[in-house]
N, C-alpha and C. Protein backbone atom coordinates (compact mmCIF):
# COMPACT_ATOMS: atom_id res chain seq x y z
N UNK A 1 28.74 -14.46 -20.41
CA UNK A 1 29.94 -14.53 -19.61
C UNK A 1 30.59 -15.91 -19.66
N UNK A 2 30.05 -16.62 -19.43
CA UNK A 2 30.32 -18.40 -19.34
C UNK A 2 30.12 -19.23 -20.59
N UNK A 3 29.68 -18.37 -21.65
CA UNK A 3 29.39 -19.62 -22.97
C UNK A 3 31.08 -18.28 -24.15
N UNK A 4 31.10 -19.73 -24.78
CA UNK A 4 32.35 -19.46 -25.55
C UNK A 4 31.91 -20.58 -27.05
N UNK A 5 33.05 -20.04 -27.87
CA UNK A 5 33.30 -20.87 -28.96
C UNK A 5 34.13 -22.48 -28.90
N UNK A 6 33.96 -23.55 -29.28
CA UNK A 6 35.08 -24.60 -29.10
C UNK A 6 34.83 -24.99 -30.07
N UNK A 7 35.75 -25.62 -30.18
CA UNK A 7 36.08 -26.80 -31.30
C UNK A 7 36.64 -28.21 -30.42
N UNK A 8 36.03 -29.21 -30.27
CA UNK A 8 36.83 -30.60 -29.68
C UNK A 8 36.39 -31.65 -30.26
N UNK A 9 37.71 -32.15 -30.80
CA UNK A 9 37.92 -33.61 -31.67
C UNK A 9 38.21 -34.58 -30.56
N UNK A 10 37.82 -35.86 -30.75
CA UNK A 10 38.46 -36.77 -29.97
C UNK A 10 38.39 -38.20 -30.70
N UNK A 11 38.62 -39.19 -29.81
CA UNK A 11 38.57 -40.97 -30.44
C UNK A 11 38.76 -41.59 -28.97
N UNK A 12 37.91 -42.37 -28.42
CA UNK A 12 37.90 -43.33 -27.79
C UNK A 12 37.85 -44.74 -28.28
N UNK A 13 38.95 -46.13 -27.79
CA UNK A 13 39.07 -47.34 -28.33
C UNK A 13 38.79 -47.95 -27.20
N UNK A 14 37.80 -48.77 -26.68
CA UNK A 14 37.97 -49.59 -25.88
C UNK A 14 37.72 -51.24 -26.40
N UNK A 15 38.15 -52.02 -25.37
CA UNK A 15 38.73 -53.61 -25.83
C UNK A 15 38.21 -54.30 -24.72
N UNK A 16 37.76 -55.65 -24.71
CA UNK A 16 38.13 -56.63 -23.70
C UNK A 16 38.45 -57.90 -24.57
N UNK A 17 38.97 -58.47 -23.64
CA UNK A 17 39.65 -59.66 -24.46
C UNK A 17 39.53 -61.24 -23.32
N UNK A 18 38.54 -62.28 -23.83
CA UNK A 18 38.40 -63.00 -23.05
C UNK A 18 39.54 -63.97 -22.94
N UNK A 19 40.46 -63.55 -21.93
CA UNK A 19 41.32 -64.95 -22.23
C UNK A 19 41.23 -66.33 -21.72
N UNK A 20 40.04 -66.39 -21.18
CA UNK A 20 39.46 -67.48 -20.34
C UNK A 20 38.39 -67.46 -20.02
N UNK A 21 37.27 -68.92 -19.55
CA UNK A 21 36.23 -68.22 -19.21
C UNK A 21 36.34 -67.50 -17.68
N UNK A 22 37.34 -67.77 -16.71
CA UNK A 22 37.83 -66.88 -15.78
C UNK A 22 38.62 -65.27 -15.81
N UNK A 23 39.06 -65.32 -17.04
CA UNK A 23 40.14 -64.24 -16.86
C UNK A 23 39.77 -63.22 -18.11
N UNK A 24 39.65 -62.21 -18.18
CA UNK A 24 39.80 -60.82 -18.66
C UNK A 24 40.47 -59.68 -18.73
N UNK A 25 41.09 -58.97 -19.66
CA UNK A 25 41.86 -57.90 -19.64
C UNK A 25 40.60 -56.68 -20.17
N UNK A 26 40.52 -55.75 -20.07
CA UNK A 26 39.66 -54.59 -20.49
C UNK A 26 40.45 -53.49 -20.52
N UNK A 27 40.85 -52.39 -21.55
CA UNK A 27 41.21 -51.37 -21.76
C UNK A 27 40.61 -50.74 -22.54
N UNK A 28 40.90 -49.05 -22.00
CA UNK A 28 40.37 -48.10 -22.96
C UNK A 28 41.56 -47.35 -23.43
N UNK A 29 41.62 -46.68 -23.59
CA UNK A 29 42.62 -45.08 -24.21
C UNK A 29 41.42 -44.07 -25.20
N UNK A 30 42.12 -42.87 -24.45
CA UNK A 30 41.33 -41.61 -25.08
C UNK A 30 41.88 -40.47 -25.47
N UNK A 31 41.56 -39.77 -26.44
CA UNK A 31 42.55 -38.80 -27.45
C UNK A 31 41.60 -37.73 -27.22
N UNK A 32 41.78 -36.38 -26.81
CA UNK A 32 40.71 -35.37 -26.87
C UNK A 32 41.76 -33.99 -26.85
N UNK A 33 41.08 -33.23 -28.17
CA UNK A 33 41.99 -32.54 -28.76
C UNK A 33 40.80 -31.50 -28.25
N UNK A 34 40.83 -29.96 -27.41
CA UNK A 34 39.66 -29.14 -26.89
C UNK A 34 40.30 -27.48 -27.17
N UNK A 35 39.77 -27.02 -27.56
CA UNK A 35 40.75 -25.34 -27.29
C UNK A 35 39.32 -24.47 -27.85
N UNK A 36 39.78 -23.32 -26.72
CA UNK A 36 38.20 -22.14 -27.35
C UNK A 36 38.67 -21.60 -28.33
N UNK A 37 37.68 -21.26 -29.47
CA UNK A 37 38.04 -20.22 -30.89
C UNK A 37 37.63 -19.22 -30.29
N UNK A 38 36.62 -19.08 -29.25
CA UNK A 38 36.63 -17.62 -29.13
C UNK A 38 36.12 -17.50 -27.90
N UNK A 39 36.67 -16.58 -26.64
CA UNK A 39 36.14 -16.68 -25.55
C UNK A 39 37.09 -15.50 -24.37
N UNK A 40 35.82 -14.39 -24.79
CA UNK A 40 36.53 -12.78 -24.49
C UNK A 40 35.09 -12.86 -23.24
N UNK A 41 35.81 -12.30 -22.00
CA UNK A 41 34.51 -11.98 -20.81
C UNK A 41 34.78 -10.79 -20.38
N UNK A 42 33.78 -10.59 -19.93
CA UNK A 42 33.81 -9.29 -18.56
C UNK A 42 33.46 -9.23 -17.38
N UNK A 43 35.09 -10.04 -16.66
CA UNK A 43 34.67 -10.58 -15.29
C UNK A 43 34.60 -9.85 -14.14
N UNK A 44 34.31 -8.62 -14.51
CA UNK A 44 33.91 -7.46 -13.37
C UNK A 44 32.66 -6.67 -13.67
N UNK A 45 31.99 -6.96 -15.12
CA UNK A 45 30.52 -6.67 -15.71
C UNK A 45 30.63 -5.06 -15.62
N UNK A 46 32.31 -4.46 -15.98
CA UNK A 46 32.45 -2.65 -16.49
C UNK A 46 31.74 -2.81 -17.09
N UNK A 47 31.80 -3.49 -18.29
CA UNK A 47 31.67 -3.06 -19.78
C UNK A 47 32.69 -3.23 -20.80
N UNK A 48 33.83 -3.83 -20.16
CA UNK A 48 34.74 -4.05 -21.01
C UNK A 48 35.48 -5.73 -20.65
N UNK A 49 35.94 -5.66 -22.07
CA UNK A 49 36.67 -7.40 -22.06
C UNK A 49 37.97 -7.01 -20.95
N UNK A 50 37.89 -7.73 -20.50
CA UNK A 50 39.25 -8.01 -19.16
C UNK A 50 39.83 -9.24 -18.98
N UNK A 51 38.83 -10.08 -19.88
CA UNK A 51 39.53 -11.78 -19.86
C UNK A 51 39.40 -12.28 -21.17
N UNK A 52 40.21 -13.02 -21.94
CA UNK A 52 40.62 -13.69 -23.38
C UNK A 52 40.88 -14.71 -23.12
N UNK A 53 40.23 -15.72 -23.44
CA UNK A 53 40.97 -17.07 -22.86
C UNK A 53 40.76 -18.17 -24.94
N UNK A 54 40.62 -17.27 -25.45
CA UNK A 54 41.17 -17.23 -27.06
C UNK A 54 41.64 -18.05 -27.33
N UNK A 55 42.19 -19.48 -27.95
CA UNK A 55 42.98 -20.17 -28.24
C UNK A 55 43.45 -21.03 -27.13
N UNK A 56 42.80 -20.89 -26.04
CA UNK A 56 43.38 -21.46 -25.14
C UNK A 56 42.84 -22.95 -24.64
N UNK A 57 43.28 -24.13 -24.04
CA UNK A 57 42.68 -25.01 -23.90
C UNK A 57 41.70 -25.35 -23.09
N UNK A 58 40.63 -26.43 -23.10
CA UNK A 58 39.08 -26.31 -22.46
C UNK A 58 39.64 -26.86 -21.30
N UNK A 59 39.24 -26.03 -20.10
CA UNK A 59 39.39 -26.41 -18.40
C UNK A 59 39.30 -27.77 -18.38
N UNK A 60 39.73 -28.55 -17.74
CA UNK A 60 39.16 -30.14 -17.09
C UNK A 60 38.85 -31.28 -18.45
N UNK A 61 39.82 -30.80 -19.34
CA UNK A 61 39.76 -31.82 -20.56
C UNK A 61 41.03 -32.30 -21.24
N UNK A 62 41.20 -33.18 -20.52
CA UNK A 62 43.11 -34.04 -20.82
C UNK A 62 43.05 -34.64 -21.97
N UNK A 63 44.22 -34.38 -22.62
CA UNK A 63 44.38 -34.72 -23.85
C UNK A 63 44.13 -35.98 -23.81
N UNK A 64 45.25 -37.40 -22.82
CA UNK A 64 45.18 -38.27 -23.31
C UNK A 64 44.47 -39.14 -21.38
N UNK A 65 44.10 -40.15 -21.95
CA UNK A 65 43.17 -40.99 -21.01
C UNK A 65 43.59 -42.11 -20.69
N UNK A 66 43.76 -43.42 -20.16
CA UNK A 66 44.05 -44.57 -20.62
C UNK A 66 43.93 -45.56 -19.29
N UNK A 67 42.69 -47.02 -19.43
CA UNK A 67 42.58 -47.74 -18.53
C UNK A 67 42.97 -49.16 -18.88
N UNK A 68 43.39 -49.98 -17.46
CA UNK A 68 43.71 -51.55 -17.95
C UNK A 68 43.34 -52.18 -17.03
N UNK A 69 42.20 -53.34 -17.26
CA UNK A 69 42.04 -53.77 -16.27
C UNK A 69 42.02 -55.35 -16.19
N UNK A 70 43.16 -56.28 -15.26
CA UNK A 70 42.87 -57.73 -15.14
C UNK A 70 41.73 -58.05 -14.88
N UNK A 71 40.99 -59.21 -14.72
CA UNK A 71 39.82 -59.63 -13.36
C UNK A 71 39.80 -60.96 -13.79
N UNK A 72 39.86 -61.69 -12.74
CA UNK A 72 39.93 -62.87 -12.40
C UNK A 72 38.47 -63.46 -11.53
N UNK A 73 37.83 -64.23 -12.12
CA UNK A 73 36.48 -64.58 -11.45
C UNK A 73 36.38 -66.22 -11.33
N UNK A 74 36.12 -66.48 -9.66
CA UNK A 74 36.19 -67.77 -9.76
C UNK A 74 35.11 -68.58 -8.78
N UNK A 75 34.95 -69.32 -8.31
CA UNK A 75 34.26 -70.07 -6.96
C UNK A 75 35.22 -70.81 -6.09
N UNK A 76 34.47 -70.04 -4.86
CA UNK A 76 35.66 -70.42 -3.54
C UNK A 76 34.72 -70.25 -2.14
N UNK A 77 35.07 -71.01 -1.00
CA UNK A 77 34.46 -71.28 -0.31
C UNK A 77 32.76 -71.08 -0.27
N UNK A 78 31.70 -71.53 -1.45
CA UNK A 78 30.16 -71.41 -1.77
C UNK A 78 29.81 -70.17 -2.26
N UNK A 79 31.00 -69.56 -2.72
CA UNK A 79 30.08 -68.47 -3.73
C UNK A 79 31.49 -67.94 -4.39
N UNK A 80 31.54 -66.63 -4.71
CA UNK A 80 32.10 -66.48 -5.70
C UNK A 80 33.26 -65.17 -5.60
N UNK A 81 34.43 -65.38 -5.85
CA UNK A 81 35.79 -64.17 -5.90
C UNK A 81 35.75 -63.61 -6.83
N UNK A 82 35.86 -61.88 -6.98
CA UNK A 82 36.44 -61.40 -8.27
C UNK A 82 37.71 -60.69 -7.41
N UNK A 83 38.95 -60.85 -8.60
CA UNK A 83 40.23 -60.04 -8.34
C UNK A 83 40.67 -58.92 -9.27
N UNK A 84 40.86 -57.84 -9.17
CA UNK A 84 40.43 -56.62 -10.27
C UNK A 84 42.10 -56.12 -9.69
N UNK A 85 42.81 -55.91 -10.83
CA UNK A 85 43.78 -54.69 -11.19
C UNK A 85 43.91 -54.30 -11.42
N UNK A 86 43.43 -52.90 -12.07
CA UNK A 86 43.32 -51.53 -12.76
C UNK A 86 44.59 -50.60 -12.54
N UNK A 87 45.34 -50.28 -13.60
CA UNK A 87 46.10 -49.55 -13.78
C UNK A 87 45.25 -48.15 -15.00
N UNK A 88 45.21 -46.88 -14.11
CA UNK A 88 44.55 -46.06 -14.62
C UNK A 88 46.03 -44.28 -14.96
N UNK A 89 45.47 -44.31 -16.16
CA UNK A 89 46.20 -43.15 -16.43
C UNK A 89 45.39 -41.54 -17.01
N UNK A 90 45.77 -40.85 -16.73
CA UNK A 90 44.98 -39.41 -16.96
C UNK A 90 45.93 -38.27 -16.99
N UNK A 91 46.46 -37.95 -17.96
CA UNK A 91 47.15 -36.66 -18.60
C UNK A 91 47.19 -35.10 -18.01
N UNK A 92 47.70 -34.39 -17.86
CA UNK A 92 47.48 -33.23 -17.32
C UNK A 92 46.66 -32.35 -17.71
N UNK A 93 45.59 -31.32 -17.39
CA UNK A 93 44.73 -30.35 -17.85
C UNK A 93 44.59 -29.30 -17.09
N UNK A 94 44.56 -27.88 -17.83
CA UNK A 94 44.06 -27.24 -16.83
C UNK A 94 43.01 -27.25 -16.17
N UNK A 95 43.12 -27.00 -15.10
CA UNK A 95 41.74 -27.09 -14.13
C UNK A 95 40.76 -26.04 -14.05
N UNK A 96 41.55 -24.53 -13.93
CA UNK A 96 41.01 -23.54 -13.80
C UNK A 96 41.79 -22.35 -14.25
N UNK A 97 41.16 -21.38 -15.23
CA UNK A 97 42.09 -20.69 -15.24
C UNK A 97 41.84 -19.12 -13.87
N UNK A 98 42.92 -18.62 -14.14
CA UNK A 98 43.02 -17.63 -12.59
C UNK A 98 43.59 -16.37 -12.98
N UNK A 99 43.04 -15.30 -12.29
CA UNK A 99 42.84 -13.60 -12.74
C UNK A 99 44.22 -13.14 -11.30
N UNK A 100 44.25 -14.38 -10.33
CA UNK A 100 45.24 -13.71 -9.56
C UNK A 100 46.44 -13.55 -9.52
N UNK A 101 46.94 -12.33 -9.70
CA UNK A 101 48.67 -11.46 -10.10
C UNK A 101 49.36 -12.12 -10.18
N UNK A 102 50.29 -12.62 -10.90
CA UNK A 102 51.72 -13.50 -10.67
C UNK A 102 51.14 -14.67 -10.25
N UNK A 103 50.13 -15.31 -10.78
CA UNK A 103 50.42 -17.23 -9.99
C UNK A 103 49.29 -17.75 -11.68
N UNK A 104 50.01 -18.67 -11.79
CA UNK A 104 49.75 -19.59 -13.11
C UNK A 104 48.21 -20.24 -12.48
N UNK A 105 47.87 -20.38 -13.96
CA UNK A 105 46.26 -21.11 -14.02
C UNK A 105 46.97 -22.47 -13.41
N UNK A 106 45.59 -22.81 -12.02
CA UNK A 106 45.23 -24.03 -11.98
C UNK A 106 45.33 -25.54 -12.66
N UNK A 107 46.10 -26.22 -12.42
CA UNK A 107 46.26 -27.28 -13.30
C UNK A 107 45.98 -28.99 -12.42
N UNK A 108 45.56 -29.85 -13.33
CA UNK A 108 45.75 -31.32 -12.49
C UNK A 108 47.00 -31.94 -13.16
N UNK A 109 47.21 -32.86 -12.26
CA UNK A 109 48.95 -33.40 -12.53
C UNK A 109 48.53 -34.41 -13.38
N UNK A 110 49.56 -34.74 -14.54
CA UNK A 110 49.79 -36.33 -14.91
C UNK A 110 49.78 -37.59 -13.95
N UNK A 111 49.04 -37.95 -13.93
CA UNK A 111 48.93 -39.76 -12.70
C UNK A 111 48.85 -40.45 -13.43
N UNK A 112 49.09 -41.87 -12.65
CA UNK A 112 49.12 -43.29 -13.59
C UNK A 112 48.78 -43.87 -11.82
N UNK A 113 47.59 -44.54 -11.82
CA UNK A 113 46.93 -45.06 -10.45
C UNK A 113 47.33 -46.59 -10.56
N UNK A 114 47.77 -47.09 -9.85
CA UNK A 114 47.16 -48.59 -9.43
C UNK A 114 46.54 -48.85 -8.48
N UNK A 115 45.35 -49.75 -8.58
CA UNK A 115 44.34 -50.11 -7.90
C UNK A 115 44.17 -51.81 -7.56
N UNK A 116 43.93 -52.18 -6.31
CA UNK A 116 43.83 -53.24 -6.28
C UNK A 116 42.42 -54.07 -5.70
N UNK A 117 41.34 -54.78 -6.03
CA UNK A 117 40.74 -55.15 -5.26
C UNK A 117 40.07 -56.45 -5.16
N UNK A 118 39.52 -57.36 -4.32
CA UNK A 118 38.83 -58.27 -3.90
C UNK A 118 37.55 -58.57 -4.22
N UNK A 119 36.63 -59.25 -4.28
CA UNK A 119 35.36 -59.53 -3.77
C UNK A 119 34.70 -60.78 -3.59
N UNK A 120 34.39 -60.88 -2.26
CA UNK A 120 33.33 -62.54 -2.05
C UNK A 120 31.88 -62.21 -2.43
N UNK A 121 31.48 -63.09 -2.61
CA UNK A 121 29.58 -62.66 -3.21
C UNK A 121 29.38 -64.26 -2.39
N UNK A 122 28.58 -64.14 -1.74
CA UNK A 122 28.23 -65.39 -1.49
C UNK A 122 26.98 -66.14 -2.33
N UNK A 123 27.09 -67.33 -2.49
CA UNK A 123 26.25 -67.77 -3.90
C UNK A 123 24.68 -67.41 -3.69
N UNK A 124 24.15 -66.91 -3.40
CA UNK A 124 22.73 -66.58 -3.52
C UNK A 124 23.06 -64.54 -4.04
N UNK A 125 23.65 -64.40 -4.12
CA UNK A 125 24.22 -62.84 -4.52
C UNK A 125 23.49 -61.80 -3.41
N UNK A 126 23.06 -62.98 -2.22
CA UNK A 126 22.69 -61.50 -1.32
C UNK A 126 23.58 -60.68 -0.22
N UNK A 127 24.43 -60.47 -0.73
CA UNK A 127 25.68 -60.12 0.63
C UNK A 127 27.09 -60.25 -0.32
N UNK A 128 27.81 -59.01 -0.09
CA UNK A 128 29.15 -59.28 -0.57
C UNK A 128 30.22 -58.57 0.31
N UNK A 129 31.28 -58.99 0.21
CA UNK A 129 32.63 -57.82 1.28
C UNK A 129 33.77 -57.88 0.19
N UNK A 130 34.10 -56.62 0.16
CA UNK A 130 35.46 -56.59 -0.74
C UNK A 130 36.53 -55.78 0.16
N UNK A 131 38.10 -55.91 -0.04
CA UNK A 131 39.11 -55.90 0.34
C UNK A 131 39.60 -54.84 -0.50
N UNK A 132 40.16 -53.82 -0.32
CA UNK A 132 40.53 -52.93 -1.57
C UNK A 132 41.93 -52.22 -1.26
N UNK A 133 43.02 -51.96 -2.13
CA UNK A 133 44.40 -50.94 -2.34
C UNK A 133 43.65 -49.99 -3.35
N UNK A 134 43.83 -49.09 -2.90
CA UNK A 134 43.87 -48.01 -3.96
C UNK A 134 45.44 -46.76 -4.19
N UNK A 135 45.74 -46.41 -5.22
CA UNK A 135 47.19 -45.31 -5.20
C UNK A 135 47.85 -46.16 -4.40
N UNK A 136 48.71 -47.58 -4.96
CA UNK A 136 49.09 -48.76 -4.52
C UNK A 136 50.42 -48.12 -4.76
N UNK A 137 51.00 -47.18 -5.51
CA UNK A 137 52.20 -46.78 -5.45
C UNK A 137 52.57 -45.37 -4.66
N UNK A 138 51.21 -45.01 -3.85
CA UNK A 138 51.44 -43.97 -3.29
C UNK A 138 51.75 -42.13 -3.94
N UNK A 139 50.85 -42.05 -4.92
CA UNK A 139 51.57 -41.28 -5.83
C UNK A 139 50.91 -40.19 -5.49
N UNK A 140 51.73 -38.78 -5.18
CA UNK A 140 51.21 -37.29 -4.95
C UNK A 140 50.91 -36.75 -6.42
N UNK A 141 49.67 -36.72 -6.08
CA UNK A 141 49.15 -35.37 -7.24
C UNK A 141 47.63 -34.76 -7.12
N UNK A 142 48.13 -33.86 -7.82
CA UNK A 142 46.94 -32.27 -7.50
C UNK A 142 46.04 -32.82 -8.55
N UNK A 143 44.49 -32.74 -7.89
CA UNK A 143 43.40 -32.96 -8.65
C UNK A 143 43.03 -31.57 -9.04
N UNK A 144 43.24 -30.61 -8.59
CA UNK A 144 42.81 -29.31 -9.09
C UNK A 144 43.32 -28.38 -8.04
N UNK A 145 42.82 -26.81 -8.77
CA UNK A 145 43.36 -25.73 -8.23
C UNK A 145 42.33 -24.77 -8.37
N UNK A 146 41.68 -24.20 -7.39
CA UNK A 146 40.48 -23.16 -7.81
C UNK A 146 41.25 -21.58 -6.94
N UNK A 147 41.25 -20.57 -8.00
CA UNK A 147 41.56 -19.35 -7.35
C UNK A 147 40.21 -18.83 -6.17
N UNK A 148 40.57 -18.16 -5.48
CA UNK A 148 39.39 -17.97 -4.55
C UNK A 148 39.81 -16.35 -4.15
N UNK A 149 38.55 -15.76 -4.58
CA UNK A 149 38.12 -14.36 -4.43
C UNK A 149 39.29 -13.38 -4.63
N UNK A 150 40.33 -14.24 -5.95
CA UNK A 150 41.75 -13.51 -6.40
C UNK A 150 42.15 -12.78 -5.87
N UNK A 151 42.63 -13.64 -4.48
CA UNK A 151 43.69 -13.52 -3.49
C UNK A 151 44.15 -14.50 -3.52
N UNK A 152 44.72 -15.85 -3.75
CA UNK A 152 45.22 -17.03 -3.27
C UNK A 152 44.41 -18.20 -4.40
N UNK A 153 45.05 -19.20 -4.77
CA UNK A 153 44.39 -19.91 -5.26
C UNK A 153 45.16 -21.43 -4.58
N UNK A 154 43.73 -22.02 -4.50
CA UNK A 154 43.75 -23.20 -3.25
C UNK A 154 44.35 -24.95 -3.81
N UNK A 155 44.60 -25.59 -3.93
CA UNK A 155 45.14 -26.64 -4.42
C UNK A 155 44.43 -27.78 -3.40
N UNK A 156 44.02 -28.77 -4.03
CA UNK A 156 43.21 -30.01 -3.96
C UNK A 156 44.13 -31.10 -4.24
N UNK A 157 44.35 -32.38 -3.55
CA UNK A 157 45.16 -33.49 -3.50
C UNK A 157 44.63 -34.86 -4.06
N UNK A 158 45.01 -35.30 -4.31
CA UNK A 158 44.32 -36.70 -4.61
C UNK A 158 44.44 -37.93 -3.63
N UNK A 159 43.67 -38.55 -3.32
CA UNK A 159 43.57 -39.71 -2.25
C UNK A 159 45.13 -40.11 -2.12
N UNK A 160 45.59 -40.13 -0.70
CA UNK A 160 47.00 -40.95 -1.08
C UNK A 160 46.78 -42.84 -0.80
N UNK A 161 47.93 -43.68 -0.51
CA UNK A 161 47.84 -45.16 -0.62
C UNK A 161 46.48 -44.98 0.73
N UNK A 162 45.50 -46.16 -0.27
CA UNK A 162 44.69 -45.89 1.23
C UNK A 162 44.31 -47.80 0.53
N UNK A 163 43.88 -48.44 1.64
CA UNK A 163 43.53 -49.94 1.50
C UNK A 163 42.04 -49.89 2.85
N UNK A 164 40.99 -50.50 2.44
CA UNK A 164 39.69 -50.93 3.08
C UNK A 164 39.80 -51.90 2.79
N UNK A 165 38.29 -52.14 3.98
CA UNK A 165 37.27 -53.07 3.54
C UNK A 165 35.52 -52.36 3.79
N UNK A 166 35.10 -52.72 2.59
CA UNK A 166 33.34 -52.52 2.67
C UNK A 166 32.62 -53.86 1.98
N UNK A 167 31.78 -53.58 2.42
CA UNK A 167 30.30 -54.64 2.37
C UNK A 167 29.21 -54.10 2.13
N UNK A 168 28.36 -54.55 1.38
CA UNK A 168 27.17 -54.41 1.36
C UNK A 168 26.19 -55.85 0.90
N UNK A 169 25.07 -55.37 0.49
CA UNK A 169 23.94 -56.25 0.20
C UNK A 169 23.11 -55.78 -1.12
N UNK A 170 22.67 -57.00 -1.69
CA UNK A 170 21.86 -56.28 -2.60
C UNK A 170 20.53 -57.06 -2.70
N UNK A 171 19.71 -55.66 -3.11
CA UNK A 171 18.51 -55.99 -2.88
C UNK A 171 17.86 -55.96 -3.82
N UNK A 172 17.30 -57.14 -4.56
CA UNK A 172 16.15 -57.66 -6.10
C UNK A 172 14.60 -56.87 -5.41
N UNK A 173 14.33 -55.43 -6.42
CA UNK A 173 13.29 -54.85 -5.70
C UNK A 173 12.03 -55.11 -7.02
């Protein structure tokens, strides 16, 4: 019922580039080409095919990928700052496909995230607090869509602008 044919090509490039002994850029980008050659079910277990999902593309696998990240690392008041800017991008995919009447397969949206964050370490590295932006531009989009008991299929959101602070400790065991 659940195993199928695929074929998926891809290429991942990732980089960092020291432009200082403080400062760093890091990026990736990712290419992933996914579709079933063959993938006939029987999602009511008659006895007969009732679902083809044939040629069609692999659930939860976005074509294209792509991360960037500043960080800035320095010493400030006896121990130590990192400043991280991540601009993150992730392509649209279907999420799920769906058997219920008139409503389109499940999909996640195209996003492009910015992220912002902090961190003190104090110089013995036992104790740190970071400051964090995350979805710094506030951006609406659907992480997924699962049909449920094909009547309705439910839609999932993605974090909107949200900014903390957490702390922790670490412990040399």
């Amino acid at each position: 019922f659940n195993a199928a044919e695929i074929n998926a090509y891809g290429l991942e490039v990732e980089s960092t580039w020291l432009v200082s002994d403080n400062f760093s850029v890091r990026s990736s980008i990712g290419w992933l080409d996914t579709e079933f050659d063959e993938f006939e079910a029987d999602t009511n277990f008659d006895g007969t095919i009732d679902t083809d999902l044939s040629n069609n593309d692999v659930a939860r696998a976005p074509e294209w990928t792509a991360n960037l990240d500043f960080l800035y690392d320095h010493s400030m008041f006896g121990g130590d700052v990192s400043w991280v800017l991540n601009v993150n991008y992730e392509d649209e995919a279907v999420y799920s496909y769906t058997a219920v009447p008139n409503t389109d397969d499940g999909v996640t949206d195209d996003r492009t995230l910015v992220n912002f964050s902090t961190t003190y370490r104090n110089s013995d590295n036992g104790w740190w607090v970071r400051a964090f932006g995350k979805n710094l531009s506030d951006e609406e989009y659907r992480m997924g869509e699962l049909p449920v008991a094909n009547l309705w299929v439910m839609s999932f959101w993605g974090q909107p602008r949200t900014f903390g602070i957490e702390a922790g400790m670490d412990f040399d065991w």
